[in-house]
Structure formats: structure tokens, C-alpha cells
PDB file of N, CA and C in Angstrom:
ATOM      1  N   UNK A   1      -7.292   6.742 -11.737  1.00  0.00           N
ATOM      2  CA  UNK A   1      -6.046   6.490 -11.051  1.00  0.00           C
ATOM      3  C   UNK A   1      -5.899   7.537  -9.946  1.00  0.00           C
ATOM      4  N   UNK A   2      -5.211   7.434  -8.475  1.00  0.00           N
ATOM      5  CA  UNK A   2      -5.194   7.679  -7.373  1.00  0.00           C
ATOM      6  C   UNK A   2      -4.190   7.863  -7.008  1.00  0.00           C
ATOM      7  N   UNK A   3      -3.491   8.481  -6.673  1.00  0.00           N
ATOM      8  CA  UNK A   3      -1.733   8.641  -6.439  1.00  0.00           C
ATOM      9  C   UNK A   3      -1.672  10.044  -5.779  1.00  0.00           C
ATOM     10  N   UNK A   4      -2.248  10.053  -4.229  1.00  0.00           N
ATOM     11  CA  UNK A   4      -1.941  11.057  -3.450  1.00  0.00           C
ATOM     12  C   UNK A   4      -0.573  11.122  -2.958  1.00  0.00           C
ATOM     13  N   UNK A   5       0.032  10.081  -2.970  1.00  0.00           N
ATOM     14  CA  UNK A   5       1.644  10.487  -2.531  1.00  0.00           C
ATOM     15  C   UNK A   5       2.856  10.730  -4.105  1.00  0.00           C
ATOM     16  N   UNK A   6       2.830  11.926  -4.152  1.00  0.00           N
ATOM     17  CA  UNK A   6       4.162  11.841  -5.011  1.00  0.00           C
ATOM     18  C   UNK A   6       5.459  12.440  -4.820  1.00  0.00           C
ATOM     19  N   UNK A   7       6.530  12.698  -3.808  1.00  0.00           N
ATOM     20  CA  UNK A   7       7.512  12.653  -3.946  1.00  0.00           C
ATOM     21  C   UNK A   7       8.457  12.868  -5.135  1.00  0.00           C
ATOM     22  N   UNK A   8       9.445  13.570  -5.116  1.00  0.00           N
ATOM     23  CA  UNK A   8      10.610  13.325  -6.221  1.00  0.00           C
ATOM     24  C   UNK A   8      10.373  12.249  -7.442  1.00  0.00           C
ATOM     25  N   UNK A   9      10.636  11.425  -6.356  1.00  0.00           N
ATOM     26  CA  UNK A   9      11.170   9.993  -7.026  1.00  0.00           C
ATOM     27  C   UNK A   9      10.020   9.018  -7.027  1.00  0.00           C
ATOM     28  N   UNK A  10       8.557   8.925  -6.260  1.00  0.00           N
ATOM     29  CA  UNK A  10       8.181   7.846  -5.930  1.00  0.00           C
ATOM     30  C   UNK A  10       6.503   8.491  -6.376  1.00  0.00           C
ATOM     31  N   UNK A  11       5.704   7.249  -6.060  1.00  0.00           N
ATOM     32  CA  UNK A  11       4.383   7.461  -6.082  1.00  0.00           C
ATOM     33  C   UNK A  11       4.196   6.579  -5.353  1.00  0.00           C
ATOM     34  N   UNK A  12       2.745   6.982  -4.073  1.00  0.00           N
ATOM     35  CA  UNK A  12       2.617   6.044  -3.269  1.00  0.00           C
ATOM     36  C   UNK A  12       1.143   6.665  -2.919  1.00  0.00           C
ATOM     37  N   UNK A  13       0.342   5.140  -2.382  1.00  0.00           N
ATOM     38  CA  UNK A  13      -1.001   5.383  -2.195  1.00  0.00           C
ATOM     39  C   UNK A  13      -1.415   4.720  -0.895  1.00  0.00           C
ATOM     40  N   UNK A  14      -2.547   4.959  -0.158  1.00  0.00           N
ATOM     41  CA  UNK A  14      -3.383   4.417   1.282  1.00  0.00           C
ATOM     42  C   UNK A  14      -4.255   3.831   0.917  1.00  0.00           C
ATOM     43  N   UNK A  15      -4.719   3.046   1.466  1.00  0.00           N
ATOM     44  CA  UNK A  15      -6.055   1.904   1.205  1.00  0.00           C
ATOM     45  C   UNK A  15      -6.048   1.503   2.336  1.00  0.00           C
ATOM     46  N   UNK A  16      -7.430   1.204   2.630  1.00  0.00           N
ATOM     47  CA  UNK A  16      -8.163   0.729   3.759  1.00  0.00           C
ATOM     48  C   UNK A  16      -7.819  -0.853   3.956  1.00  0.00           C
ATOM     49  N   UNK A  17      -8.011  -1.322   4.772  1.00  0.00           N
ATOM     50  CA  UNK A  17      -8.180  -2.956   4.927  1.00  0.00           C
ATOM     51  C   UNK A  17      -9.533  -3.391   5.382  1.00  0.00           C
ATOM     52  N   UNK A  18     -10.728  -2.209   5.127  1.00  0.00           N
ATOM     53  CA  UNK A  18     -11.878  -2.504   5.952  1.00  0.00           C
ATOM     54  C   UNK A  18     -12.943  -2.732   5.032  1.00  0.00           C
ATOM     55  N   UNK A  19     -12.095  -4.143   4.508  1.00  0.00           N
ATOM     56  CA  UNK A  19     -13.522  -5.041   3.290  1.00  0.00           C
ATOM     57  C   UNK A  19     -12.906  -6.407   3.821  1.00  0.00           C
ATOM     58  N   UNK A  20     -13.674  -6.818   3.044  1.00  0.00           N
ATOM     59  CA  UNK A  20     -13.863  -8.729   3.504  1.00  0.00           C
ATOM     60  C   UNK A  20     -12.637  -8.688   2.166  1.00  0.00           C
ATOM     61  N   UNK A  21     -12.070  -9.987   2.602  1.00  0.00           N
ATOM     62  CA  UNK A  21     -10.635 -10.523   1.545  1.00  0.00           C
ATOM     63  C   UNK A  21     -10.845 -10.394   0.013  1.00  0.00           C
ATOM     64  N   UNK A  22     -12.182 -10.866  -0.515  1.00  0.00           N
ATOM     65  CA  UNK A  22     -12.489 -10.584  -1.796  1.00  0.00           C
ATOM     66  C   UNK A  22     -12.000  -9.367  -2.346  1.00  0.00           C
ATOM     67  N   UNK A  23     -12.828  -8.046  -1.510  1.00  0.00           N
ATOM     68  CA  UNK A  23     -12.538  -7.031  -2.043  1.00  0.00           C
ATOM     69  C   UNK A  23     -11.461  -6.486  -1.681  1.00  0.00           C
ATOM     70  N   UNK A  24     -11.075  -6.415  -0.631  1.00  0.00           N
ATOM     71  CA  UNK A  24      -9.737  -5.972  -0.670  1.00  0.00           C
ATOM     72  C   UNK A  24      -8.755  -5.951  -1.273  1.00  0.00           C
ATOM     73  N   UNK A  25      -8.782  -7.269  -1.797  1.00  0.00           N
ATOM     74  CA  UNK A  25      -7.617  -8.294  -2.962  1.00  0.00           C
ATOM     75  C   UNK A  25      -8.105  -7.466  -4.401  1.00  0.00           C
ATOM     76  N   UNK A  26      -9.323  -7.103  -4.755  1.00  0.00           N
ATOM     77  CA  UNK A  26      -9.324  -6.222  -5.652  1.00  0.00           C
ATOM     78  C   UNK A  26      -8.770  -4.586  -5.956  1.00  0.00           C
ATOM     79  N   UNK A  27      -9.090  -4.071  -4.823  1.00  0.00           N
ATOM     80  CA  UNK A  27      -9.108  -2.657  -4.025  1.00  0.00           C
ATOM     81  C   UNK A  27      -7.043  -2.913  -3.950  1.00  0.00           C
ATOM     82  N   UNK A  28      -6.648  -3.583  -3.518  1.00  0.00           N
ATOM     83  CA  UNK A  28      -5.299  -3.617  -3.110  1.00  0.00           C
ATOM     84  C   UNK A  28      -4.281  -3.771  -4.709  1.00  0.00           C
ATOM     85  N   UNK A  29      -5.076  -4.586  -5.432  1.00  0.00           N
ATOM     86  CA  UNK A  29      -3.715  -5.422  -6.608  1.00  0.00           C
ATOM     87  C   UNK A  29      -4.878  -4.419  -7.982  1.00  0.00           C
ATOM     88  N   UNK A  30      -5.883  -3.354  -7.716  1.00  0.00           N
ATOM     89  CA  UNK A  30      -5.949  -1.918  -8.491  1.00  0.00           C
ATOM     90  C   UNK A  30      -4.684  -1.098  -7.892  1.00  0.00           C
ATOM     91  N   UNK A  31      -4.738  -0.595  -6.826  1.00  0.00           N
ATOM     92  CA  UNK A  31      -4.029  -0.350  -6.362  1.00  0.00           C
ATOM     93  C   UNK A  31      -2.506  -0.023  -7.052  1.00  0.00           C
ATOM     94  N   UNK A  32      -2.023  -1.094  -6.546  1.00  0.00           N
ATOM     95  CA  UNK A  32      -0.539  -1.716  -6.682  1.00  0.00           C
ATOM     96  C   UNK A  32      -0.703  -1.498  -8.770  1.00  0.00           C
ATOM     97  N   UNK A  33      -1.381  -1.882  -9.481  1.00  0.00           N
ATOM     98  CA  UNK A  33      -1.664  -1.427 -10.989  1.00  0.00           C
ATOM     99  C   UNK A  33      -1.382   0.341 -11.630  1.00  0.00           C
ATOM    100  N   UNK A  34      -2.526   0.679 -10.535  1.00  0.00           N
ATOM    101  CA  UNK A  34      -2.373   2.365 -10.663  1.00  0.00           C
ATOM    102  C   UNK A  34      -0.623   2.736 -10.384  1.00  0.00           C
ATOM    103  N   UNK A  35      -0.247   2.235  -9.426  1.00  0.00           N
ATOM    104  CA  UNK A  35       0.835   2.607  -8.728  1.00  0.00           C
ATOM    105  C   UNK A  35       2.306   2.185  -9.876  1.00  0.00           C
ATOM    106  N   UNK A  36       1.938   0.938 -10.670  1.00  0.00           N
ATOM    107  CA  UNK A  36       3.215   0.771 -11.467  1.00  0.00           C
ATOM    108  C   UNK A  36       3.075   1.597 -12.962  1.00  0.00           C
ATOM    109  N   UNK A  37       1.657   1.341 -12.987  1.00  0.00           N
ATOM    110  CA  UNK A  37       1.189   3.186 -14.406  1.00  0.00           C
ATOM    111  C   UNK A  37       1.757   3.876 -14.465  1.00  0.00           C
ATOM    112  N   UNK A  38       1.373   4.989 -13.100  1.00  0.00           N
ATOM    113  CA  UNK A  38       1.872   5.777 -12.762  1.00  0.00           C
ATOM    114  C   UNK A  38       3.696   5.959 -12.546  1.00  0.00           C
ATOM    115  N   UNK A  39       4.449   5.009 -12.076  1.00  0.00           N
ATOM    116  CA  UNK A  39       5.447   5.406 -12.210  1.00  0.00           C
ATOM    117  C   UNK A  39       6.025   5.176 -13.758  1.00  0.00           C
ATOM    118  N   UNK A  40       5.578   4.256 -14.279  1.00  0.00           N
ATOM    119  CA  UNK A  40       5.951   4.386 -15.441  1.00  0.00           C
ATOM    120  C   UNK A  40       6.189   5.051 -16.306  1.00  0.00           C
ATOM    121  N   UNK A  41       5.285   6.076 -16.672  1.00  0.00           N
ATOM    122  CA  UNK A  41       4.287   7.231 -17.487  1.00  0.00           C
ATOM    123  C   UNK A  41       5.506   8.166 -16.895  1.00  0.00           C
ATOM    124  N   UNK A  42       5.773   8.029 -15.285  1.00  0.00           N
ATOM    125  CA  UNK A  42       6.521   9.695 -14.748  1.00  0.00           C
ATOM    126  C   UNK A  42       7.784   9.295 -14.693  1.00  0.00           C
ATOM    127  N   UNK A  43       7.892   8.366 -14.449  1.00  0.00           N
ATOM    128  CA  UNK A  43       9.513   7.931 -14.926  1.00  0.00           C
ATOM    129  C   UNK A  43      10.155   7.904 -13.239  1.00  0.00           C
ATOM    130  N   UNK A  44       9.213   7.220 -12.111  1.00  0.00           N
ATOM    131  CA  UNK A  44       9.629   6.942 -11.001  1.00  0.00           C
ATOM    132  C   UNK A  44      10.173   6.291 -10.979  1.00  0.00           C
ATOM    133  N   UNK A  45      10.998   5.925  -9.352  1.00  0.00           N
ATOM    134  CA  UNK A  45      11.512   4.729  -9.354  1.00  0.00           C
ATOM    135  C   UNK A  45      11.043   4.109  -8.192  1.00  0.00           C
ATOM    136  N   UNK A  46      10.055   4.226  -6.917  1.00  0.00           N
ATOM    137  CA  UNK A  46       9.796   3.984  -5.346  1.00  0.00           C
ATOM    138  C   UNK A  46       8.485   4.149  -5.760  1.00  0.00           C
ATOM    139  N   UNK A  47       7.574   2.835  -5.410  1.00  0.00           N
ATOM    140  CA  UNK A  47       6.697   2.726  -5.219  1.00  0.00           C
ATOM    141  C   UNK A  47       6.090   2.373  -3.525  1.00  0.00           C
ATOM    142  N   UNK A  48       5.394   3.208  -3.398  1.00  0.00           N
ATOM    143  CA  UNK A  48       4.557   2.810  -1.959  1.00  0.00           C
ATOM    144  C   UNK A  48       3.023   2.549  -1.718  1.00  0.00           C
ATOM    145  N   UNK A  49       2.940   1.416  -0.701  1.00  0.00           N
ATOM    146  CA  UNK A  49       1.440   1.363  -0.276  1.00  0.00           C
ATOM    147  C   UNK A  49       1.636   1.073   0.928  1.00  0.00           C
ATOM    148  N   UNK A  50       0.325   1.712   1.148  1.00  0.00           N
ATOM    149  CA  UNK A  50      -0.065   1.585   2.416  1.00  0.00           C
ATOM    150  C   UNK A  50      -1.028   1.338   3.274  1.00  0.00           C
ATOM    151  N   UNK A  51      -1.525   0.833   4.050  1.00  0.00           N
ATOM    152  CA  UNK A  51      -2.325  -0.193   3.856  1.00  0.00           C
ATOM    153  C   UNK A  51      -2.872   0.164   5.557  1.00  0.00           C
ATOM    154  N   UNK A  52      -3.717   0.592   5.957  1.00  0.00           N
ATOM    155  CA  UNK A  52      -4.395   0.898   7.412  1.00  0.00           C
ATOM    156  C   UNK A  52      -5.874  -0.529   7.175  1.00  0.00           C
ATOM    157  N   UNK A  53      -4.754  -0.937   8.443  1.00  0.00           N
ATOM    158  CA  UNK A  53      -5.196  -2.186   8.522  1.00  0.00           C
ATOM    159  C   UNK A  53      -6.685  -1.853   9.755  1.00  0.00           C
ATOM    160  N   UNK A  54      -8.131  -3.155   9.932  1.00  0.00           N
ATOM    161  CA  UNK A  54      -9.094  -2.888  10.663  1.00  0.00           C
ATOM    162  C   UNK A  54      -8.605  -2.731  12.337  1.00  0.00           C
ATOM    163  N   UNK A  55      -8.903  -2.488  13.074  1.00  0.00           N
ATOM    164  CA  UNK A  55      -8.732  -2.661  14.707  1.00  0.00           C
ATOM    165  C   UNK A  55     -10.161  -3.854  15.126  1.00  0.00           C
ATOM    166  N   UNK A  56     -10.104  -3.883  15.881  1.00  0.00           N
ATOM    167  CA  UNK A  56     -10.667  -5.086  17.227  1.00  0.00           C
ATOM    168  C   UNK A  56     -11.294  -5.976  15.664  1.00  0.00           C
ATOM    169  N   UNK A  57     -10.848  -6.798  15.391  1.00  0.00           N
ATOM    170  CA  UNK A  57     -11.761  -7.897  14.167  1.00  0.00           C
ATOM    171  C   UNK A  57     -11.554  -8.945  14.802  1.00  0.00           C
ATOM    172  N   UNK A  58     -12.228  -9.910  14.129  1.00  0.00           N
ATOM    173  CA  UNK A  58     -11.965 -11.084  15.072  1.00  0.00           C
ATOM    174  C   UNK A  58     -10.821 -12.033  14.118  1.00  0.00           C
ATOM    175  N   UNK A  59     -10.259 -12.740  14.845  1.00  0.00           N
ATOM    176  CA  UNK A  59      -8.876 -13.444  14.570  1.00  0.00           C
ATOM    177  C   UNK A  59      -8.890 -14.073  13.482  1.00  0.00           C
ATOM    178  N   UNK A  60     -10.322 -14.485  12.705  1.00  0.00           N
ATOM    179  CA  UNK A  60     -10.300 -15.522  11.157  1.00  0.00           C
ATOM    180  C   UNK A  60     -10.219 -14.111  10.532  1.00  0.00           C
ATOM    181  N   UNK A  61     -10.695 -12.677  10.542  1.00  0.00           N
ATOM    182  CA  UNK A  61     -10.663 -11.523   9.555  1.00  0.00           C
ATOM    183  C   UNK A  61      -9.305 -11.190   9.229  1.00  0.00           C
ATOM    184  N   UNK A  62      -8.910 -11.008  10.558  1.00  0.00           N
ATOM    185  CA  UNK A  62      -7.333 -10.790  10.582  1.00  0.00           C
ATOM    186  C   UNK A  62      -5.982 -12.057   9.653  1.00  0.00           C
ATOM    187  N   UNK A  63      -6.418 -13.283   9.630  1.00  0.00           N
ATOM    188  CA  UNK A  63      -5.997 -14.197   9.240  1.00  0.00           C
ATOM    189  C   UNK A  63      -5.827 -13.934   7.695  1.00  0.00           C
ATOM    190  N   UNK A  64      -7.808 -13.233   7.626  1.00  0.00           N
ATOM    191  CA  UNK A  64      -7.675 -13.042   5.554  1.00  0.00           C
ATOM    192  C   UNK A  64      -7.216 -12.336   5.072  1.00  0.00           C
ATOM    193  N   UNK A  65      -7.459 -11.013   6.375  1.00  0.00           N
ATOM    194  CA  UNK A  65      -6.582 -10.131   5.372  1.00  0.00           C
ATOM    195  C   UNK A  65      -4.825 -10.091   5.766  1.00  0.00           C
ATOM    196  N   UNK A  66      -4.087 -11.098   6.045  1.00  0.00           N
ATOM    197  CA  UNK A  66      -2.944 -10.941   6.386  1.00  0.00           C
ATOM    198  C   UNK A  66      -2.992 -12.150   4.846  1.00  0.00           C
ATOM    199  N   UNK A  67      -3.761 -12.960   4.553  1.00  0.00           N
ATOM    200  CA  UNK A  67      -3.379 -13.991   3.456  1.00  0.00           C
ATOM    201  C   UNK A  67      -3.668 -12.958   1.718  1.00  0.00           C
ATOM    202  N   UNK A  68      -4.823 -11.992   2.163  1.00  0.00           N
ATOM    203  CA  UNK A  68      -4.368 -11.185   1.164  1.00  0.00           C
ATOM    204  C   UNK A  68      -3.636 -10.154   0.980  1.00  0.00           C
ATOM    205  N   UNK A  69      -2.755  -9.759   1.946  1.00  0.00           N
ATOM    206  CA  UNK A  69      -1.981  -9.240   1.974  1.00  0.00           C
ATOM    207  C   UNK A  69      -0.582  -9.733   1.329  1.00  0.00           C
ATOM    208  N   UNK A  70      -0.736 -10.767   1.664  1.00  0.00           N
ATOM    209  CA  UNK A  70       0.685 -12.077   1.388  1.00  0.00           C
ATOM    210  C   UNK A  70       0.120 -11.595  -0.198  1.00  0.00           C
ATOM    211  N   UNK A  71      -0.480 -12.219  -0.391  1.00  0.00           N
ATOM    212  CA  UNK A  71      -0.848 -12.417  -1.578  1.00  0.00           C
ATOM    213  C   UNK A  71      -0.138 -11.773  -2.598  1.00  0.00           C
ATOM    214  N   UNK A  72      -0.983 -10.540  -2.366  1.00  0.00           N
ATOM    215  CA  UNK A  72      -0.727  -9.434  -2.809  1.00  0.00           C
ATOM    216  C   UNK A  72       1.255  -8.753  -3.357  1.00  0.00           C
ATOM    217  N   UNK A  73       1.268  -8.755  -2.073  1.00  0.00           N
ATOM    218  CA  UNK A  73       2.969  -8.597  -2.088  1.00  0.00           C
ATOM    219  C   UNK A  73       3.629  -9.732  -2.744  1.00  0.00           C
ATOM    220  N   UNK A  74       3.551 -10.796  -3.198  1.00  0.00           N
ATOM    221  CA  UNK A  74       4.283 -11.900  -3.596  1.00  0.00           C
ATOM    222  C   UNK A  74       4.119 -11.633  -5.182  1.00  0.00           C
ATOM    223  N   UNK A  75       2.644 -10.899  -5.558  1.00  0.00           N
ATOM    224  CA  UNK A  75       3.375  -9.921  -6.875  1.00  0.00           C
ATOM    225  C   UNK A  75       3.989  -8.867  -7.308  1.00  0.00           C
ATOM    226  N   UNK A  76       4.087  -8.085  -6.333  1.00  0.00           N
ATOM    227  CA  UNK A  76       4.044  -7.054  -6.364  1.00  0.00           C
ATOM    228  C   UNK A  76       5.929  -6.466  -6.997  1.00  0.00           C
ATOM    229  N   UNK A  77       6.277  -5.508  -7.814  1.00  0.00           N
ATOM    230  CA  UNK A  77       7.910  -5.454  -8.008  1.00  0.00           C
ATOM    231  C   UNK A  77       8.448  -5.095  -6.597  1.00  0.00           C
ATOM    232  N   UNK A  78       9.868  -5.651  -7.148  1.00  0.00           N
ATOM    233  CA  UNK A  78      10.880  -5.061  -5.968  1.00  0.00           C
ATOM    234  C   UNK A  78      10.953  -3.864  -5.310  1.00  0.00           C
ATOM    235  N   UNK A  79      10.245  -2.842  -5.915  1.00  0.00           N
ATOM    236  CA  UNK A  79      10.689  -1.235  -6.170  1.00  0.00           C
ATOM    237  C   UNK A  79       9.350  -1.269  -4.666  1.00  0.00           C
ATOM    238  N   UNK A  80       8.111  -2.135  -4.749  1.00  0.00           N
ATOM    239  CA  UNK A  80       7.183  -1.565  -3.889  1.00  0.00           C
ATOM    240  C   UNK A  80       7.675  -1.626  -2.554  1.00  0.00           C
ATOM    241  N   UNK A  81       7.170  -0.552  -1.730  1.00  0.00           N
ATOM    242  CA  UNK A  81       7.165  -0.705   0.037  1.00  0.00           C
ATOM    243  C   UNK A  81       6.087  -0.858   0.387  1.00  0.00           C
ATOM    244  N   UNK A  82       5.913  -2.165   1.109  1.00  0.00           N
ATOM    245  CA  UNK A  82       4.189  -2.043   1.707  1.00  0.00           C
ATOM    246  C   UNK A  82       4.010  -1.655   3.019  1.00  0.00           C
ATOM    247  N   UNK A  83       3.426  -0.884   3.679  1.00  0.00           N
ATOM    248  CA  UNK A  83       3.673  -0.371   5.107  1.00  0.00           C
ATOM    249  C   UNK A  83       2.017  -0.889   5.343  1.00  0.00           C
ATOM    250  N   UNK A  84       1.923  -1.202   6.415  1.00  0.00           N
ATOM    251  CA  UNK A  84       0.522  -1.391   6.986  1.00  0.00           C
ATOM    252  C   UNK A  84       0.764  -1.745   8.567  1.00  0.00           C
ATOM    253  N   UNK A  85      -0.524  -0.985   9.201  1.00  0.00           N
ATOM    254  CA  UNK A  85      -0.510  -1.008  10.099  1.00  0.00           C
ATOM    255  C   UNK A  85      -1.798  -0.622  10.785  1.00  0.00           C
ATOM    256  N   UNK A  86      -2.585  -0.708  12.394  1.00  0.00           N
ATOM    257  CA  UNK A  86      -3.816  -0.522  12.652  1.00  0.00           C
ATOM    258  C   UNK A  86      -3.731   1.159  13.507  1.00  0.00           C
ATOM    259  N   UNK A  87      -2.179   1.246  13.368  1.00  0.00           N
ATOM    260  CA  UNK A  87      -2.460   2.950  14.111  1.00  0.00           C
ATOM    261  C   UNK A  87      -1.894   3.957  12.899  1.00  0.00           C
ATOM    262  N   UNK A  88      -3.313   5.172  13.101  1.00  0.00           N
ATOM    263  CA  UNK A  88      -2.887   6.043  12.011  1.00  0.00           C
ATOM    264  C   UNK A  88      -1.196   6.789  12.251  1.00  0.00           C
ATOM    265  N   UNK A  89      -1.032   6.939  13.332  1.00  0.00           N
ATOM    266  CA  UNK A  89      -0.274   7.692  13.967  1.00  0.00           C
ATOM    267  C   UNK A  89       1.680   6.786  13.228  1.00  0.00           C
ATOM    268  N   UNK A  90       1.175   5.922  13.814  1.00  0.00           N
ATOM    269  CA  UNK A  90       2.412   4.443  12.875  1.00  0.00           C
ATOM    270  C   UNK A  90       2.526   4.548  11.773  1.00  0.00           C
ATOM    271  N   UNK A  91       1.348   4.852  10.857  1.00  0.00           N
ATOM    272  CA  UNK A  91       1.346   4.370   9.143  1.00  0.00           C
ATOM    273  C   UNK A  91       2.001   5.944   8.712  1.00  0.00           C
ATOM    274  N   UNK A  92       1.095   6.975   9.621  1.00  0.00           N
ATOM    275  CA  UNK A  92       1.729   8.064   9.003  1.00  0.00           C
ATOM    276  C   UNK A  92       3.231   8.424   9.073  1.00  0.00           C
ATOM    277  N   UNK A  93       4.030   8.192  10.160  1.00  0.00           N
ATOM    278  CA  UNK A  93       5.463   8.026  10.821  1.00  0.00           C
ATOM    279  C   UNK A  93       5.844   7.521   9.562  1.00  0.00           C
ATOM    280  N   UNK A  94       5.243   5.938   8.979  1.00  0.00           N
ATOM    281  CA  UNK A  94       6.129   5.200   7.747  1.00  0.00           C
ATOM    282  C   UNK A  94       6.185   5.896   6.385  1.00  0.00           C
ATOM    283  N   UNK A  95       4.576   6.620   6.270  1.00  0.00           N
ATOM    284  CA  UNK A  95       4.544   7.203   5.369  1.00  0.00           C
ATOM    285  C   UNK A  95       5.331   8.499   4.958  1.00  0.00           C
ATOM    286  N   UNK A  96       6.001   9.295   5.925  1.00  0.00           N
ATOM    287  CA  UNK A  96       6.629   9.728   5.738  1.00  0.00           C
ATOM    288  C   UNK A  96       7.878   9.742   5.658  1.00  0.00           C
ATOM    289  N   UNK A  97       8.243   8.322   6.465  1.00  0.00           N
ATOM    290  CA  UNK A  97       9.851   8.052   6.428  1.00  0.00           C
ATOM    291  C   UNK A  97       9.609   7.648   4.773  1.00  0.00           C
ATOM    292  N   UNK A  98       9.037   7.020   4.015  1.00  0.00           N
ATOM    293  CA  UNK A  98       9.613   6.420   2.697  1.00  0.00           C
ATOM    294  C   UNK A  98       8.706   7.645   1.805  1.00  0.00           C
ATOM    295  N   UNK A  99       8.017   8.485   1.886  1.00  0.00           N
ATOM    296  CA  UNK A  99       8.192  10.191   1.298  1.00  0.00           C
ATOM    297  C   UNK A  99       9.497  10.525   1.514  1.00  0.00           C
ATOM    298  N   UNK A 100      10.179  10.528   2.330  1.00  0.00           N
ATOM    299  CA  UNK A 100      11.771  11.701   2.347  1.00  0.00           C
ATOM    300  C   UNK A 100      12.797  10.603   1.598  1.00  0.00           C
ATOM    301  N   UNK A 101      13.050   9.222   1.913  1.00  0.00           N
ATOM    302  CA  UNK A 101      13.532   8.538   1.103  1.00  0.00           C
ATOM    303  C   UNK A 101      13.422   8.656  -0.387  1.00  0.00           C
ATOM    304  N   UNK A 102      11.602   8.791  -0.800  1.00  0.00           N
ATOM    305  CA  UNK A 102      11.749   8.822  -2.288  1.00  0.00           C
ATOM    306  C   UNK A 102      11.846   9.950  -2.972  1.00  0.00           C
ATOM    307  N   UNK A 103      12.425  10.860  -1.976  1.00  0.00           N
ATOM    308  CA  UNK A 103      12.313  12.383  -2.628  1.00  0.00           C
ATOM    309  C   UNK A 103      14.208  12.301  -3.145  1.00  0.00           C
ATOM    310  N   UNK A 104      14.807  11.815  -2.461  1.00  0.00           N
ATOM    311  CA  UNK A 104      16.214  11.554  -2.986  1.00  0.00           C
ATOM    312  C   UNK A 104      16.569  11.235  -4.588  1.00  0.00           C
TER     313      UNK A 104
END
């Protein structure tokens, strides 16, 4: 289990988007598993992922991983934030706005 973000209140993790849909959908909904463990066990309540999405792919890659992305989130609890995005500079901005949130 993997849980570089912990905050107060939250546990939150980064993952790549730079696999084909198969794996990702594995890599992503471990993920999102570790992430509800973990708060469980610590008695969180804010779960986060985050998700650094590929740059220049071509438009069917982008398609899969936006369908496993869907995917993904349509199980995922209420409590999760999914942030994703293709600039580090963006994801980190989010990642830290919902760090100071879950430190409350």
C-alpha cells in the first residue's frame, strides 16, 4: 500500500495515466482500494487521487483513458476527489488545494 499524501484528515495518492486502458483500470481501482484501507484503518475522512494524465497521444488513447477514468470514478465513494490533469504544475496547484482542505 502507497499513500504519499497524508494530511490531517485525508489520504491521497498520484498515478500515472501512461498505460494502455487495461492497465490503468487496474493501477487506478488498486489505487482507489489502497486509498479506502487506508482511511479506514486511520480513521480518515478525504480521500484523494490523482491522476497525471499522458500529453500529445493520439485522440482513440485519450478517449480510453477518459472511459477508464469514468469508469473508475462511477465507483469510487463520495468522500474521493479525483484531480487529473496533463500539467504537473496544475495537478500539483490541486494537489495541494485538497492537502490544506483535508488537513481541516
Amino acid at each position: 500500500m502507497v499513500i504519499p499524501l497524508q494530511p490531517r484528515n485525508g489520504v491521497g495518492t498520484i498515478r500515472s495515466a501512461y498505460y494502455n486502458a487495461n492497465t490503468l483500470r487496474t493501477h487506478l481501482m488498486d489505487s482507489v482500494l489502497d486509498l479506502e484501507c487506508a482511511a479506514r484503518y486511520r480513521q480518515k475522512r478525504a480521500l484523494g487521487l490523482f491522476v497525471l494524465r499522458p500529453r500529445n497521444r493520439s485522440r482513440k488513447d485519450q478517449l480510453a483513458i477518459d472511459g477508464v477514468i469514468d469508469n473508475v470514478v462511477y465507483r469510487c465513494p463520495a468522500t474521493l476527489h479525483l484531480g487529473q490533469s496533463d500539467d504537473v504544475a496544475k495537478l500539483a496547484a490541486e494537489i495541494a488545494e485538497w492537502g490544506r482542505a483535508a488537513a481541516v
